[in-house]
Protein backbone atom coordinates (compact mmCIF):
# COMPACT_ATOMS: atom_id res chain seq x y z
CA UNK A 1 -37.96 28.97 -92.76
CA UNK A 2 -41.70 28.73 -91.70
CA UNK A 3 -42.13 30.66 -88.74
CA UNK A 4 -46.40 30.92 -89.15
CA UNK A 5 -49.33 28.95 -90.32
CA UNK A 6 -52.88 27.13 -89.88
CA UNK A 7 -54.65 24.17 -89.94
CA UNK A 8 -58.13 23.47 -88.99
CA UNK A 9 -56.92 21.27 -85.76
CA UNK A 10 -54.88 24.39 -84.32
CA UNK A 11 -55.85 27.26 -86.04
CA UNK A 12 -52.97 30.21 -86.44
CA UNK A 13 -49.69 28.46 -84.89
CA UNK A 14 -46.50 30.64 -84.57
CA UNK A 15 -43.11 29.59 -83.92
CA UNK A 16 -42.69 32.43 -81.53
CA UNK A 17 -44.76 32.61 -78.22
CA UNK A 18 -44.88 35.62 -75.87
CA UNK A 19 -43.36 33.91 -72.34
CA UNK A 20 -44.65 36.44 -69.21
CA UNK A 21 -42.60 37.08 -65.92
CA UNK A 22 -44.21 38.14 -62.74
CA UNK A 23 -42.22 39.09 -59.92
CA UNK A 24 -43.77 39.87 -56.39
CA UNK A 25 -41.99 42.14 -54.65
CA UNK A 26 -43.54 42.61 -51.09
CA UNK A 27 -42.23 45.46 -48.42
CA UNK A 28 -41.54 43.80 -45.25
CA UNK A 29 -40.36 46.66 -43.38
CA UNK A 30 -42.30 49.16 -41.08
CA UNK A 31 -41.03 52.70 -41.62
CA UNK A 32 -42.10 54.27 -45.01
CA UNK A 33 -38.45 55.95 -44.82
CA UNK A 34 -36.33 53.54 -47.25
CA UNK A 35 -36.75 54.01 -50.91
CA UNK A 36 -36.05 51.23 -53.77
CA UNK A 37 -33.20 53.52 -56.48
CA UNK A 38 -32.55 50.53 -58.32
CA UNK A 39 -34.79 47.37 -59.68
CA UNK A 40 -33.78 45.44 -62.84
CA UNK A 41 -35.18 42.64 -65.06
CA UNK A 42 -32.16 40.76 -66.82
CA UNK A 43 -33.00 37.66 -70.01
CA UNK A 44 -30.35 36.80 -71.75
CA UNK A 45 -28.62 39.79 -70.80
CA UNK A 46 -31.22 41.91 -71.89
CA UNK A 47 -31.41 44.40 -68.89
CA UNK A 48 -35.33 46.11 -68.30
CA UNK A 49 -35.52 49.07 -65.90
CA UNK A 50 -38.52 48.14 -63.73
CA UNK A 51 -37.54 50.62 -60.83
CA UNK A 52 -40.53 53.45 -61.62
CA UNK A 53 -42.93 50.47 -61.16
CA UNK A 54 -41.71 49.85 -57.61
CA UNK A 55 -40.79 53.20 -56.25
CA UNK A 56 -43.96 54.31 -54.45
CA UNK A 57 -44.36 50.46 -52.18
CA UNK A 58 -44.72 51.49 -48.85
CA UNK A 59 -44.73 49.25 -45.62
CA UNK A 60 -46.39 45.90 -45.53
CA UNK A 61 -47.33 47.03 -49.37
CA UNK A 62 -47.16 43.58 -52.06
CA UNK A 63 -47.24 44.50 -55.56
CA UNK A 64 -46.66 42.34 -58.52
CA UNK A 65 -44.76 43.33 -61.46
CA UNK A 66 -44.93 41.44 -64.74
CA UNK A 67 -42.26 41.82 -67.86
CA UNK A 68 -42.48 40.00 -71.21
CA UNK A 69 -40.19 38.42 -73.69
CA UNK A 70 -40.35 36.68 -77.50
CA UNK A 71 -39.22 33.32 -77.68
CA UNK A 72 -38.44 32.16 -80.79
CA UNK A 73 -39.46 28.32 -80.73
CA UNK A 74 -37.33 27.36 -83.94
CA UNK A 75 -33.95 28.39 -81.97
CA UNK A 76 -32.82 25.76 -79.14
CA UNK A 77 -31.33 27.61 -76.38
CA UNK A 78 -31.35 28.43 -72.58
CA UNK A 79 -32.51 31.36 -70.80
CA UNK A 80 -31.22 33.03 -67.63
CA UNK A 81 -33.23 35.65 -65.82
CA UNK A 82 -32.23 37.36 -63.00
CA UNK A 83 -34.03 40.49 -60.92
CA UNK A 84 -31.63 42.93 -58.90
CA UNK A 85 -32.97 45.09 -56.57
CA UNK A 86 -30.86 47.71 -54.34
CA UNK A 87 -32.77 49.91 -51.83
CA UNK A 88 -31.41 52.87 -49.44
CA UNK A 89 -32.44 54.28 -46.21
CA UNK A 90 -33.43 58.12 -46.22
CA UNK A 91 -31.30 59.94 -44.70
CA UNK A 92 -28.41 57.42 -44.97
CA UNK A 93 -26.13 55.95 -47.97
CA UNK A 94 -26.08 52.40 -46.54
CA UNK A 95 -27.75 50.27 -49.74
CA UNK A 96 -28.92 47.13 -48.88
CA UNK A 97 -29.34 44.86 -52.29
CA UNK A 98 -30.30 41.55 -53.66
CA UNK A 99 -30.23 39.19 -56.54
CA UNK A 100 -32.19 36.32 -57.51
């Protein structure tokens, strides 16, 4: 199976490529009293942890986090991503949570 090689046209070409996610997570709320405990990455069902790269957004805060996966060009198939995120209120063990 080649997987790597060049020509003068294209130079090095690869069967695999390195495909880049950014997701923008933006606080909408005003108190700086909720935290985020839980904020996932899922390909394929390949779960990341991204929650220590959210857990210090305070109020009206927008921060953009990016995660990366190898494709593998010579294998057809589909991917599914999805991003959880659960956040809780100090003080209080009412989670509010999303998925998209």
């Amino acid at each position: 199976q080649l997987v790597i090689f060049f020509n003068e046209e294209q130079g090095l070409v690869s069967c695999f490529i390195t495909a880049t996610f950014s997701i923008t997570l933006t606080n909408e709320g005003d108190v700086d009293e909720a935290e985020i405990i839980l904020f996932t990455n899922t390909v394929n069902g390949n779960t990341t942890d991204l929650t220590d790269a959210v857990s210090d957004i305070g109020p009206d805060e927008t921060i953009i986090i990016t995660t990366q996966i190898l494709i593998d060009m010579t294998v057809r198939q589909d991917y599914i991503v999805t991003t959880d995120i659960v956040g809780i209120a100090s003080g209080s063990q009412n989670q509010c949570s999303d998925s998209f």
